[in-house]
C-alpha atoms as a PDB file:
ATOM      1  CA  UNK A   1      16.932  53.524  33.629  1.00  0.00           C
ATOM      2  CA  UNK A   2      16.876  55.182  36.951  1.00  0.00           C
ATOM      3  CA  UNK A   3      16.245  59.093  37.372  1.00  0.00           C
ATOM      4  CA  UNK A   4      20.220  60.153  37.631  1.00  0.00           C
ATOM      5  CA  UNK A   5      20.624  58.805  34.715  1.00  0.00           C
ATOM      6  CA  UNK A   6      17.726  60.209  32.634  1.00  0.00           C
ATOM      7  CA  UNK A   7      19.073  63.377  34.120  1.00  0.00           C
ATOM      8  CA  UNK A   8      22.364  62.848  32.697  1.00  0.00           C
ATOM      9  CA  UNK A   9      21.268  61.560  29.709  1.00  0.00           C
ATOM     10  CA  UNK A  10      19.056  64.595  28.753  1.00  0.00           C
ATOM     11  CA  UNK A  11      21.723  67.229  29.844  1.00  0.00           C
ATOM     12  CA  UNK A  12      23.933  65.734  27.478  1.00  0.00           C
ATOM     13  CA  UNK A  13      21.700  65.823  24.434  1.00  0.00           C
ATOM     14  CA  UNK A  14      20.218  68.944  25.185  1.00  0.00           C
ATOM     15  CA  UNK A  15      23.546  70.713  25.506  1.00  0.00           C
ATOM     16  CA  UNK A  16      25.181  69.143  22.335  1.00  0.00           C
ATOM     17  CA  UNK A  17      22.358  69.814  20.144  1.00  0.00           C
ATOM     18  CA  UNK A  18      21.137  73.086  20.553  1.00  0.00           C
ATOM     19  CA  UNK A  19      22.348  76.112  22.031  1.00  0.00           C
ATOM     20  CA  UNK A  20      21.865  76.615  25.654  1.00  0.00           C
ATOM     21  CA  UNK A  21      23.388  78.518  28.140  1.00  0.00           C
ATOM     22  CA  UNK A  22      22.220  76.361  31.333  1.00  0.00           C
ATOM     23  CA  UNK A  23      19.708  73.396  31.964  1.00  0.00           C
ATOM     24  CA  UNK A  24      18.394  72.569  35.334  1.00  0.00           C
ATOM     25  CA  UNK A  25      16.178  68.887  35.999  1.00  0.00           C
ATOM     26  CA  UNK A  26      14.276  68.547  38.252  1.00  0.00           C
ATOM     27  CA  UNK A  27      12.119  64.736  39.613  1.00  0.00           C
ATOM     28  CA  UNK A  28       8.864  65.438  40.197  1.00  0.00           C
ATOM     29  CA  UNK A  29       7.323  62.155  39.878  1.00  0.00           C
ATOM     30  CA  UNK A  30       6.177  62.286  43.392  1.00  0.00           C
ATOM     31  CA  UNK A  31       3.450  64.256  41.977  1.00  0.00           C
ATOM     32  CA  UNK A  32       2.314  61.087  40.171  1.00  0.00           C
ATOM     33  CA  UNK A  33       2.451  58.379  42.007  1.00  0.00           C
ATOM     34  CA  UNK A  34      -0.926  58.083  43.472  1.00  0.00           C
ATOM     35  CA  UNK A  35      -2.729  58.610  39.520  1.00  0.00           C
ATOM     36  CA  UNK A  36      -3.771  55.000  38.408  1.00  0.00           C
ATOM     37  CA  UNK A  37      -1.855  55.865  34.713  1.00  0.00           C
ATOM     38  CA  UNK A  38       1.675  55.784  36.745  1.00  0.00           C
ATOM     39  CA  UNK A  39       4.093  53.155  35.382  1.00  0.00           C
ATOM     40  CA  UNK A  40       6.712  52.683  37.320  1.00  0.00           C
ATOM     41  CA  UNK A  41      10.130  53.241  35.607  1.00  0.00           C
ATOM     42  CA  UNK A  42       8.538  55.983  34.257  1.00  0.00           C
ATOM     43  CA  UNK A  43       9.516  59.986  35.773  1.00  0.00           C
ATOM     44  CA  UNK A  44       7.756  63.199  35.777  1.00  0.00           C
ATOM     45  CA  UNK A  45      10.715  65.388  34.906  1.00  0.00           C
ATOM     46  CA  UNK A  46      10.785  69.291  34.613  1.00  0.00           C
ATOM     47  CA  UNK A  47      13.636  71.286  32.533  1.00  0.00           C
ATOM     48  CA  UNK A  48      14.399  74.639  33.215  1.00  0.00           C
ATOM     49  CA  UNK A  49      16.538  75.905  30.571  1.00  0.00           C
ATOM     50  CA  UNK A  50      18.043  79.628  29.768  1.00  0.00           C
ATOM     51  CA  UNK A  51      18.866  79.519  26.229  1.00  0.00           C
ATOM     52  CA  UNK A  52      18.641  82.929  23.895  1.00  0.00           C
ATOM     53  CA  UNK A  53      17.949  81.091  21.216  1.00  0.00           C
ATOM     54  CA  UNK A  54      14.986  79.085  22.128  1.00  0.00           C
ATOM     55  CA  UNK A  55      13.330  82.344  24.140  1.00  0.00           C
ATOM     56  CA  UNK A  56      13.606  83.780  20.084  1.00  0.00           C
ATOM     57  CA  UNK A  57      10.951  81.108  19.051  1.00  0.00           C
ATOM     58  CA  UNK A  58       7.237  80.985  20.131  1.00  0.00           C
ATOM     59  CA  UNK A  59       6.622  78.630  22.833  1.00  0.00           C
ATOM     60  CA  UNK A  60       5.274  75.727  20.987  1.00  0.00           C
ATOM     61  CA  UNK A  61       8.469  75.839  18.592  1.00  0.00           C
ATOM     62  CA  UNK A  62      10.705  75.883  21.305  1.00  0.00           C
ATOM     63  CA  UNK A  63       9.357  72.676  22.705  1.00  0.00           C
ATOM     64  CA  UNK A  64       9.049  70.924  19.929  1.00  0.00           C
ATOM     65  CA  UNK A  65      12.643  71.235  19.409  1.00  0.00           C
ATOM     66  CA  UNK A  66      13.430  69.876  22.844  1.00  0.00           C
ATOM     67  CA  UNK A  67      10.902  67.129  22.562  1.00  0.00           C
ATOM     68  CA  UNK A  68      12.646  66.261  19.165  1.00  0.00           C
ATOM     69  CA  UNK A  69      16.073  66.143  20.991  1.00  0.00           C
ATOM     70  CA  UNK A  70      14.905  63.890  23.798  1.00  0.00           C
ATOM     71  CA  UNK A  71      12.416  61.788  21.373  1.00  0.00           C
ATOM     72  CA  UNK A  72      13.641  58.375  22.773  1.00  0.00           C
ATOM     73  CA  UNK A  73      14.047  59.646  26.588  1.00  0.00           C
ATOM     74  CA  UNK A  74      10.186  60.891  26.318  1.00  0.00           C
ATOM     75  CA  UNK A  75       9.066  57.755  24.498  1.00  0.00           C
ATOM     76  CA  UNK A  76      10.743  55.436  27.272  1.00  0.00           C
ATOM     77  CA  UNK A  77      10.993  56.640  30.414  1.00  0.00           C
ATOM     78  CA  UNK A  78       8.963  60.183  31.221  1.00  0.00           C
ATOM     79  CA  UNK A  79       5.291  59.895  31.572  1.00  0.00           C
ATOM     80  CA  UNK A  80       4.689  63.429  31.993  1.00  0.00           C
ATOM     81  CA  UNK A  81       7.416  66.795  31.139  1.00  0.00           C
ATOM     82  CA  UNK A  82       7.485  70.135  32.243  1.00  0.00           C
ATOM     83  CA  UNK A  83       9.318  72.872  30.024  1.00  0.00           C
ATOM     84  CA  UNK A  84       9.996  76.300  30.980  1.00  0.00           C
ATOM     85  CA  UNK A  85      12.179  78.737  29.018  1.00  0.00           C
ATOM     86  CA  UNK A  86      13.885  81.713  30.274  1.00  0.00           C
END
């Protein structure tokens, strides 16, 4: 899978399954390219997301939810995530 589509991908599922007002996805993978655990095919990705309803819930609540959501996208294709709620 290439990045666009990971982005897509996510967007999708994040939207339809919980409530958010806006998501925003960002490639950072350039950050990992030089560490010797890099697999290519595999993205550094970093979700900025307003959603009321996750802000409610501690952090470590919050991201378990997303990481639920995204299960297969995390297990396949990221090798590292960045979450940030506002």
């Amino acid at each position: 899978m290439d990045i666009e589509n990971l982005i897509k991908n996510i967007k999708v599922k994040l939207l339809k399954n919980t409530s958010i007002n806006h998501v925003q996805i960002e490639d950072k993978t350039y950050l990992h390219l030089k560490h010797s655990s890099h697999q290519k095919n595999k993205f550094h990705v970093k979700l900025t997301i307003e959603s009321d309803y996750l802000k409610k819930m501690s952090k470590l609540e919050a991201s378990k939810k997303i990481h639920k959501i995204i299960e297969y996208e995390i297990k396949n294709f990221i090798h590292s995530i960045q979450i940030l709620i506002k």
